[in-house]
Protein backbone atom coordinates (compact mmCIF):
# COMPACT_ATOMS: atom_id res chain seq x y z
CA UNK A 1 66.02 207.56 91.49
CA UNK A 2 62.31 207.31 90.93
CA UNK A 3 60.54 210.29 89.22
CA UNK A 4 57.63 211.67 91.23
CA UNK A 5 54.71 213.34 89.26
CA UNK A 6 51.11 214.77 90.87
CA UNK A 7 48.11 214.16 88.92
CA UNK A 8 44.88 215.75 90.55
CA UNK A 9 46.48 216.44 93.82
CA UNK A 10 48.00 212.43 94.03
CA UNK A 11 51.75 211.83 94.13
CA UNK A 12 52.97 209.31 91.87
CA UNK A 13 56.49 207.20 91.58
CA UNK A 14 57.80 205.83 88.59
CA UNK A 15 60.58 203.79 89.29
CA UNK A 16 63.40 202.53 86.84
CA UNK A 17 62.52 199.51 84.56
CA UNK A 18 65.08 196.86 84.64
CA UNK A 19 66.04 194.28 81.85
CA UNK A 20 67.40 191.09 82.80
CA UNK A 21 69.79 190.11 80.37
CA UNK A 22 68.18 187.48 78.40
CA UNK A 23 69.44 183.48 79.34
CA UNK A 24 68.03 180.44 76.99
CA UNK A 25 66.10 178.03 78.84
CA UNK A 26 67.40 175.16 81.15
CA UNK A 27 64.68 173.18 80.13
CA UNK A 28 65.47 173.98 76.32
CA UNK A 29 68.72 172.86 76.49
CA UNK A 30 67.86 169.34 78.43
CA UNK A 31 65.36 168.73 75.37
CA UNK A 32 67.87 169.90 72.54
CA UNK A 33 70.40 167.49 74.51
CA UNK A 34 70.13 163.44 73.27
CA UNK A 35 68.34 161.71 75.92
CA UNK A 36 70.79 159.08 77.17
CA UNK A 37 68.48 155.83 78.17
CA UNK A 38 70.09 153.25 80.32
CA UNK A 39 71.19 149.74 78.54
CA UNK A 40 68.75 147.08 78.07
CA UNK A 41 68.75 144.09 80.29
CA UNK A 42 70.02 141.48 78.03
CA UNK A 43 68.00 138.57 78.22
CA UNK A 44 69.78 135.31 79.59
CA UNK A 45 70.11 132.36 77.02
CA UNK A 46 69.43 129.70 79.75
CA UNK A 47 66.09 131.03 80.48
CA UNK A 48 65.07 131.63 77.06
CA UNK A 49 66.33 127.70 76.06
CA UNK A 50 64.62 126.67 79.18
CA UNK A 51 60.95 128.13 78.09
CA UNK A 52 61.22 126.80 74.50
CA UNK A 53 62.38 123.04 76.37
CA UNK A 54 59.32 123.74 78.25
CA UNK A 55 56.99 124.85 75.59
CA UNK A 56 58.14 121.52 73.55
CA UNK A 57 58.12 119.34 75.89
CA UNK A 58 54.77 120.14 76.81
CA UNK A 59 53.43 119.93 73.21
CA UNK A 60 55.29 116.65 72.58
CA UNK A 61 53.77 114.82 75.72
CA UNK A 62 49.88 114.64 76.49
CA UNK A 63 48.78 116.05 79.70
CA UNK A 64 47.31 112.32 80.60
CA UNK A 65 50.85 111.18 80.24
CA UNK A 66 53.09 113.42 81.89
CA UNK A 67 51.96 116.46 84.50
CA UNK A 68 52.05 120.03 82.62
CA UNK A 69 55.52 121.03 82.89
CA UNK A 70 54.17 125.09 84.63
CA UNK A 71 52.44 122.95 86.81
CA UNK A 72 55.19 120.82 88.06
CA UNK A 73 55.98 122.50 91.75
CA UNK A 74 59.75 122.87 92.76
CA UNK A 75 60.73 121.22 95.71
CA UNK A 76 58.33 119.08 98.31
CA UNK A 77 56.41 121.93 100.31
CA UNK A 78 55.51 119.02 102.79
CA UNK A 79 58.53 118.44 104.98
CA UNK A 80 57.27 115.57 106.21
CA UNK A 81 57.04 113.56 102.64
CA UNK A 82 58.94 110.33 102.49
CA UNK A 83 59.04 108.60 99.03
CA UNK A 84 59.51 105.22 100.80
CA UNK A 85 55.92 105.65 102.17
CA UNK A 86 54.06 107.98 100.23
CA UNK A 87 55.17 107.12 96.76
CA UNK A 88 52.24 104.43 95.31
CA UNK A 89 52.89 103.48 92.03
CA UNK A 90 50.11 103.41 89.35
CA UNK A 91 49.81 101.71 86.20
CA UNK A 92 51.05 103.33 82.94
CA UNK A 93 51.12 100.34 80.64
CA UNK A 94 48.76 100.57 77.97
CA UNK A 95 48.57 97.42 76.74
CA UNK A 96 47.01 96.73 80.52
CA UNK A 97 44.76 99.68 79.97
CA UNK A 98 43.50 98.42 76.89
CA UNK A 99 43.13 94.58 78.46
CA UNK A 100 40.96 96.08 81.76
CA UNK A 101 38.21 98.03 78.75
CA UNK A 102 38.07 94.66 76.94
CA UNK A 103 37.37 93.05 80.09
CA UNK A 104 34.56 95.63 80.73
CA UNK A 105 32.96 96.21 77.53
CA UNK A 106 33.40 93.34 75.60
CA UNK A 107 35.43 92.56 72.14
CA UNK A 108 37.30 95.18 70.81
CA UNK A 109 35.99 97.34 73.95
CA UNK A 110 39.51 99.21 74.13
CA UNK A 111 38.66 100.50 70.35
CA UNK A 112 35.01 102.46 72.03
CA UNK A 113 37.13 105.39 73.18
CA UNK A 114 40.46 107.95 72.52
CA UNK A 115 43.57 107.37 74.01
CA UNK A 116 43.10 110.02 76.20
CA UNK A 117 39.53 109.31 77.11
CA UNK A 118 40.66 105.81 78.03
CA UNK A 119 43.03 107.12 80.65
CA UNK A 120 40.97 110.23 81.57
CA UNK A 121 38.02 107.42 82.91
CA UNK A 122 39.84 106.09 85.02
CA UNK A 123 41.59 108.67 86.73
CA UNK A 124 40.72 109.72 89.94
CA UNK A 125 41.05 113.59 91.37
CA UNK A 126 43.31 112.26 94.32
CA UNK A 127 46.14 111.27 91.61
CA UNK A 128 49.04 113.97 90.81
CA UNK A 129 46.81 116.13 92.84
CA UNK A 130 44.14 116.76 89.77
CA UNK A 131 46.77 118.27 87.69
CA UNK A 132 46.34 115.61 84.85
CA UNK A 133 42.75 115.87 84.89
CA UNK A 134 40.14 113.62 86.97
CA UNK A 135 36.68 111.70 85.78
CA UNK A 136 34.15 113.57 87.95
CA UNK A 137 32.18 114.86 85.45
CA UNK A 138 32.06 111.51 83.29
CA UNK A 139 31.51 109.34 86.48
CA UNK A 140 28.31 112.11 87.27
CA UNK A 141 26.90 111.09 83.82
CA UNK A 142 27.57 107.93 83.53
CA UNK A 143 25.76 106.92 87.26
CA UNK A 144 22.48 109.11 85.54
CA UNK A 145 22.57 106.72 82.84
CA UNK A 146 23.07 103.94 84.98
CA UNK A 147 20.06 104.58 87.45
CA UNK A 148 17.91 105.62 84.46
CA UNK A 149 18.23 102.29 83.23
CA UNK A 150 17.99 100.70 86.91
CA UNK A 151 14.23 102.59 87.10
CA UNK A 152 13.06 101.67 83.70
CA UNK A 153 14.28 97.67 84.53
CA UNK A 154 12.39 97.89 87.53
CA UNK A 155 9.10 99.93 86.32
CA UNK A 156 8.96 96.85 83.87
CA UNK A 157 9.37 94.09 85.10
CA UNK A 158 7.03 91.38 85.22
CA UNK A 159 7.90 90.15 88.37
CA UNK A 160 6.87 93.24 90.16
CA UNK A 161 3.50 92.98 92.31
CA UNK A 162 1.00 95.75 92.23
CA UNK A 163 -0.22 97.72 95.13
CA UNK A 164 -3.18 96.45 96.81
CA UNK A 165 -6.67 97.75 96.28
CA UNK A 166 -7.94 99.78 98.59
CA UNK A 167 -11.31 101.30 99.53
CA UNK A 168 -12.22 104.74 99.29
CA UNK A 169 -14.75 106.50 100.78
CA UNK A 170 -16.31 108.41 98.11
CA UNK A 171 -16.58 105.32 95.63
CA UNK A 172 -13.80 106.67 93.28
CA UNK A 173 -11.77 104.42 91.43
CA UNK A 174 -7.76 104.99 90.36
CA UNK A 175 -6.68 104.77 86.92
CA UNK A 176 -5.22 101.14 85.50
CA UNK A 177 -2.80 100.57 82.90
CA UNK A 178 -1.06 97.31 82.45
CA UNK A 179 2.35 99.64 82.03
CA UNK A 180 1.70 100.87 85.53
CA UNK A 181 1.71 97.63 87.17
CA UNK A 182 5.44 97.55 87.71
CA UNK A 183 4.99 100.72 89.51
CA UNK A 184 5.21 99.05 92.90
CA UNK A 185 8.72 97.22 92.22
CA UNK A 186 10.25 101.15 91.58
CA UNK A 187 11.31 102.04 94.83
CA UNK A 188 14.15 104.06 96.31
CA UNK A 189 14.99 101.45 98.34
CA UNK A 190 15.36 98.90 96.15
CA UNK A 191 17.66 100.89 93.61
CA UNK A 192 20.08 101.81 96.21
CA UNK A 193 19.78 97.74 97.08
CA UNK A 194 21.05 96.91 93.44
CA UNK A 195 23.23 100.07 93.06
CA UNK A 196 25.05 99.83 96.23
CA UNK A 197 28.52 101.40 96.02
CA UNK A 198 29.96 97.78 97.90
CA UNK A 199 28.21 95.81 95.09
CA UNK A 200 29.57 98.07 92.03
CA UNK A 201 32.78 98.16 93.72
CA UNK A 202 33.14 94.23 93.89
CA UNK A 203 31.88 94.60 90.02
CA UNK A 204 35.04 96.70 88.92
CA UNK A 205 37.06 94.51 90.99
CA UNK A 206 35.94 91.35 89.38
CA UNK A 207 36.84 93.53 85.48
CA UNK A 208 40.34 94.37 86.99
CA UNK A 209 39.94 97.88 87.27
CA UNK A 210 41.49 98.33 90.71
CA UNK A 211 45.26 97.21 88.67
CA UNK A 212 44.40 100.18 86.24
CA UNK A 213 42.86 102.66 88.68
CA UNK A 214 45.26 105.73 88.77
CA UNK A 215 44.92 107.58 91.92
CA UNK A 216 46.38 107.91 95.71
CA UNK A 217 45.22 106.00 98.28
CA UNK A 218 45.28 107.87 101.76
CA UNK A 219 48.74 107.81 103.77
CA UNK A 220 48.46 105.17 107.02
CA UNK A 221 50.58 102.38 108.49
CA UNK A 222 48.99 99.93 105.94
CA UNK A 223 49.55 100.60 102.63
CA UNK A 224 47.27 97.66 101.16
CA UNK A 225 44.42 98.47 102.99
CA UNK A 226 42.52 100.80 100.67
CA UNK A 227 39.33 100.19 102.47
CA UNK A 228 39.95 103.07 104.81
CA UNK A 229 40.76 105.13 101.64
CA UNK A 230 37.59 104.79 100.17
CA UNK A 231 38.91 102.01 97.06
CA UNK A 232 34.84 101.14 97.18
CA UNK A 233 33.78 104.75 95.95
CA UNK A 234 37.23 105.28 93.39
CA UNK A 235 36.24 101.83 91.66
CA UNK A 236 32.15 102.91 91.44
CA UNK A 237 33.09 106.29 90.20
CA UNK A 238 35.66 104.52 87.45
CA UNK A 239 32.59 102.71 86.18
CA UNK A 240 30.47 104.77 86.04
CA UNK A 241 32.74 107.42 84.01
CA UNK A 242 33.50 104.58 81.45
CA UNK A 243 29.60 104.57 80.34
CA UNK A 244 29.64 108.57 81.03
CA UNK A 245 32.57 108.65 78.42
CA UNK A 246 31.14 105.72 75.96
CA UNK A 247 27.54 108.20 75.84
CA UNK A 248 29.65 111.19 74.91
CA UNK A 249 31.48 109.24 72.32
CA UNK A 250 29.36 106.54 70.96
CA UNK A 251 26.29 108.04 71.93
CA UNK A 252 22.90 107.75 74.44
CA UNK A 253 21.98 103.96 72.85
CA UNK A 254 25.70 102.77 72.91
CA UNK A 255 25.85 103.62 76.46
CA UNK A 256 22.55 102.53 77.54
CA UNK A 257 23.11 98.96 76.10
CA UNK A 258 26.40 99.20 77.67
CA UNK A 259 24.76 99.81 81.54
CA UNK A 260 22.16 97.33 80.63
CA UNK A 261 24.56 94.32 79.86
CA UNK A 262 27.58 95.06 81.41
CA UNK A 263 26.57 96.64 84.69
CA UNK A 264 22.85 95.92 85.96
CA UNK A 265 23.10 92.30 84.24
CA UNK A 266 25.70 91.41 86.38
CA UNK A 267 24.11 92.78 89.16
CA UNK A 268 20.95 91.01 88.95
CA UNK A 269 18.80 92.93 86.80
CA UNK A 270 18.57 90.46 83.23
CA UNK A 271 15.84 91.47 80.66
């Protein structure tokens, strides 16, 4: 029963204090317990043997050789892929590499670059879809040096015939230099003329490159015609990524010498 007590005319209850009866803690006990973790996933033997045949295999073979082996997709996502047509074999002999580079640069012209550079120059983006690495960037420096050598052929040559006087109206006369009198043969037109793609094309064709080139033509009911899959600009682009390759590994004079006597001589442009 609570005890009731006045204080300055209030009433006040005091009611019973009860003691629980003291319990340890749940969560004490679950910590003081050992925490029971589950087993580790063992780790398969196969998979593991499979990465390390990767990992070797991969460091054994160069990527120019072989595609990367995390690269290699499983299975033909195309359904409508047939080997019989699709398939176009490329060359992988070296010895015809090396024969193709003589035949372009000259004696001892497969000793100008690496192994890998050799291949890398002449392979085009469309082959193993890009995966072993493509010559864009070679063949874009390469056709620099190329036309750079193209303008300063055509700026001096002797042959060139200078611009016509012509009056002016206030009696002022333009500067003369006998170095600028070539000035007229340096036209846009006429460096497309010698540099046309058909013309560089039949070039590579005449060094062999076209039984070295390592790309994919486009699919169609004629398998040897590569004109409608653009053989004309693959062949250019191979040329021009041999000198682009030759100035990054033999340097600027190697390669312009190179342009000047094995490309634009050909084409029409002696010294």
């Amino acid at each position: 029963m609570p005890r009731v007590s006045t204080r300055a005319g209030h009433l006040f209850f005091a009611f019973p204090v009860r003691r629980r009866p003291s319990r340890p803690c749940t969560g004490l006990i679950s910590l003081s317990k050992p925490i029971s973790q589950p087993p580790l996933r063992s780790l398969s033997s196969s998979s593991l043997q499979r990465q390390d045949d990767l990992a070797s295999t991969a460091s054994e073979q160069p990527r120019w050789k072989a595609t990367p082996p995390l690269m290699v997709t499983r299975g033909t996502p195309n359904r409508s892929f047939r080997p019989d047509r699709d398939r176009f074999v490329v060359n992988g002999d070296p010895e015809k590499l090396d024969n193709a580079y003589i035949r372009v640069l000259g004696k001892n012209g497969h000793e100008m670059l690496t192994e890998e550079v050799k291949w890398l120059a002449l392979t085009h983006k469309s082959f193993d879809h890009g995966r072993r690495g493509f010559n864009d960037r070679l063949a874009y420096l390469g056709k620099r040096i190329v036309e750079l050598q193209a303008s300063l052929h055509m700026l001096a040559a002797s042959t060139a015939t200078p611009e016509p006087a012509q009056v002016d109206e206030l009696g002022r006369e333009p500067f003369k230099h006998p170095a600028l009198d070539g000035l007229a043969g340096l036209t846009q037109q006429r460096k497309h003329a010698v540099l046309d793609k058909t013309r560089t094309a039949q070039l590579a064709d005449k060094y062999g490159l076209v039984n070295v080139l390592r790309w994919k033509p486009k699919r169609s009911q004629q398998p040897n015609n590569f004109q409608r899959s653009g053989v004309d600009v693959v062949l250019t682009q191979a040329l021009y990524a041999i000198v682009g390759a030759i100035s990054l590994q033999k340097g600027g004079e190697v390669a312009n010498r190179v342009a000047r006597e094995r490309i634009l001589g050909p084409l029409g442009l002696r010294a």
